[in-house]
Protein backbone atom coordinates (compact mmCIF):
# COMPACT_ATOMS: atom_id res chain seq x y z
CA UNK A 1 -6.68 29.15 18.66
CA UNK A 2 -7.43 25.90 20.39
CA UNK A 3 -5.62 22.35 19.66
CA UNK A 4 -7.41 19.80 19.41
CA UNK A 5 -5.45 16.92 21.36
CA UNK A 6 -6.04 14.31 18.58
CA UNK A 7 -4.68 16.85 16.48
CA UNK A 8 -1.44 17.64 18.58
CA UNK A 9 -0.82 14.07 19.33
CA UNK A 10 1.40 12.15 16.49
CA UNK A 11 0.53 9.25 17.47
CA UNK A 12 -3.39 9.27 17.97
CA UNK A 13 -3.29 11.25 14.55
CA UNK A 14 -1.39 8.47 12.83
CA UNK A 15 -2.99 5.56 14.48
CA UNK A 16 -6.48 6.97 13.76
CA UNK A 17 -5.61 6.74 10.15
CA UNK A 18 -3.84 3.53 10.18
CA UNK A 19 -7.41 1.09 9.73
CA UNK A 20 -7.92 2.83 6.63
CA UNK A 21 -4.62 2.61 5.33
CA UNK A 22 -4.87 -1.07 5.63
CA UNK A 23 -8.45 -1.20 4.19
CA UNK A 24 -7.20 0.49 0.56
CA UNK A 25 -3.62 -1.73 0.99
CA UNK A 26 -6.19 -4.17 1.48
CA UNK A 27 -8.00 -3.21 -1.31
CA UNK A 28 -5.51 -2.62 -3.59
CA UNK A 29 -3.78 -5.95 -3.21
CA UNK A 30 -7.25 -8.02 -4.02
CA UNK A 31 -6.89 -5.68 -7.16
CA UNK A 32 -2.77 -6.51 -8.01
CA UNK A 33 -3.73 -10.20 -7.62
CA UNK A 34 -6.68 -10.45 -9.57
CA UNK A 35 -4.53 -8.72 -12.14
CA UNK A 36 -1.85 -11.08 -11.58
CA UNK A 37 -4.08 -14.10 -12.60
CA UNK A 38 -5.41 -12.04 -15.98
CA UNK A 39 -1.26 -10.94 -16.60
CA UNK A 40 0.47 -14.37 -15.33
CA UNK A 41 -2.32 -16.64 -16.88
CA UNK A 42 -2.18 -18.05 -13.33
CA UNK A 43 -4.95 -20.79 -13.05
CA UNK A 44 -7.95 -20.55 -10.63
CA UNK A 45 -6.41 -23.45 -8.00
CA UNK A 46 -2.97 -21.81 -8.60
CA UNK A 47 -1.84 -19.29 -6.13
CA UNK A 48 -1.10 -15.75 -7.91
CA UNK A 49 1.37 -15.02 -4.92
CA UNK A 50 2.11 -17.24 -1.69
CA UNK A 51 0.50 -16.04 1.08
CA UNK A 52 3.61 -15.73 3.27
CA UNK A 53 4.37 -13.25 1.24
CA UNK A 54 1.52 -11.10 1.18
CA UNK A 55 2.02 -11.22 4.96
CA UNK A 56 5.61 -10.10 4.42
CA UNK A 57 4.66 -7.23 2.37
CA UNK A 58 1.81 -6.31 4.96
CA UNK A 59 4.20 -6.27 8.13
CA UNK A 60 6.61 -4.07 6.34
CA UNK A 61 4.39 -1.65 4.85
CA UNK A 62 2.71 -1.08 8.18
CA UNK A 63 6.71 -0.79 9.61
CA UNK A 64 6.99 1.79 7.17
CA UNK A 65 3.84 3.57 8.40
CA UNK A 66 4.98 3.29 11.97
CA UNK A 67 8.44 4.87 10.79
CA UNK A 68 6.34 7.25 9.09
CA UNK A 69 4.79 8.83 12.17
CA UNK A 70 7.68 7.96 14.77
CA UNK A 71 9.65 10.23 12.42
CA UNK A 72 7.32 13.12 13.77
CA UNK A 73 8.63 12.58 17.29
CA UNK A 74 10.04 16.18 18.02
CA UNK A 75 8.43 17.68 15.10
CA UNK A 76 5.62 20.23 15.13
CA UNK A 77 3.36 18.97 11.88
CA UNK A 78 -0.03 21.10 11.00
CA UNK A 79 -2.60 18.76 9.64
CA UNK A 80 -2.35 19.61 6.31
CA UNK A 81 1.71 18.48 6.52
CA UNK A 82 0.24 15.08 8.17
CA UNK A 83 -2.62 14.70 6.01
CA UNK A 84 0.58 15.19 2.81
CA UNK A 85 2.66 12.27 4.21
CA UNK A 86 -0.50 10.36 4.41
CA UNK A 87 -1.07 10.61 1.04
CA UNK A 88 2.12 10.35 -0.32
CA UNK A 89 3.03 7.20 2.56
CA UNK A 90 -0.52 5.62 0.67
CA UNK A 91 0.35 5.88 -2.81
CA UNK A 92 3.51 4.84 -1.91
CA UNK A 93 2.41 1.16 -0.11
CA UNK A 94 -0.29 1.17 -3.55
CA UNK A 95 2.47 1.46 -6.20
CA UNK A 96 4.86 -0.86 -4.26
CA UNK A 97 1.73 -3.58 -4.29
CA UNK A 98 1.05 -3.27 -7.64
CA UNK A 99 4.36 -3.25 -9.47
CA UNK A 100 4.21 -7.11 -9.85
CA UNK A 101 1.03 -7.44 -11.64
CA UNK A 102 2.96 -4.16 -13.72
CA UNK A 103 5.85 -6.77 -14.49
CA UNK A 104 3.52 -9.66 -15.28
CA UNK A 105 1.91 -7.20 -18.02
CA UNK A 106 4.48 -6.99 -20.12
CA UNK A 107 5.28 -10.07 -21.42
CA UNK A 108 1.27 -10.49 -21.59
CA UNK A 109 1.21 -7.87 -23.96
CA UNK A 110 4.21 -9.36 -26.04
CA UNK A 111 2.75 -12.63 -26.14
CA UNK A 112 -0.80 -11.00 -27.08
CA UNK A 113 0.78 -8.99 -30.09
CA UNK A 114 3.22 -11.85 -31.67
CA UNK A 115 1.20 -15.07 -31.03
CA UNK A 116 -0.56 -14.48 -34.19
C-alpha cells in the first residue's frame, strides 16, 4: 500500500483544509450576523457586533485549528480519523459563531408573543 505524502504529512493535510474552514466560518458568521440584526432589532447603520471582535473570534478559532493538527504531532491518524476531527473541529467553530444570534432569539421571541 502506498502513502500518499499529503496524506502522511499532518501538517500539509491540515493546512490544505484550512481555506475552507475559513470560507464556511466565513460563511457562517455573515449568517449569525444577519441573524443578529433580525434577533437584536439592530438598525441598518448600527453594528450587529464590533469588528474587533469578529477578528478576535477569527484568530482564536484558527488557534484552535492549529492546536487541532499540532495535537497530531507523534500520532499516526488514517484519513478517515483526520477527516472526523475536521468535522467535528468545523461544527465546533459554527456553533461557537452562532450562539449569540441563539441568545439574541430569545428575548425576540418573548417580546413577539407578549407585545400583544
Amino acid at each position: 500500500m502506498t502513502t500518499n505524502t499529503k496524506e502522511a504529512n499532518p501538517f500539509i493535510w491540515w493546512e490544505l483544509r484550512r481555506i475552507p474552514f475559513n470560507i464556511f466560518f466565513i460563511i457562517s458568521t455573515e449568517i449569525s450576523v444577519q441573524l443578529i440584526y433580525v434577533f437584536a432589532e439592530v438598525g441598518p447603520t448600527e453594528e450587529a457586533i464590533h469588528p474587533f471582535t469578529l477578528m478576535a473570534i477569527i484568530i482564536i478559532l484558527n488557534i484552535l485549528y492549529t492546536i487541532t493538527w499540532l495535537s497530531e504531532i507523534g500520532k499516526r491518524r488514517t484519513h478517515n480519523q483526520r477527516l472526523e476531527l475536521f468535522k467535528r473541529i468545523l461544527f465546533i467553530a459554527i456553533g461557537f459563531i452562532m450562539i449569540p444570534p441563539v441568545l439574541h432569539f430569545f428575548p425576540f421571541i418573548f417580546k413577539q408573543l407578549f407585545s400583544l
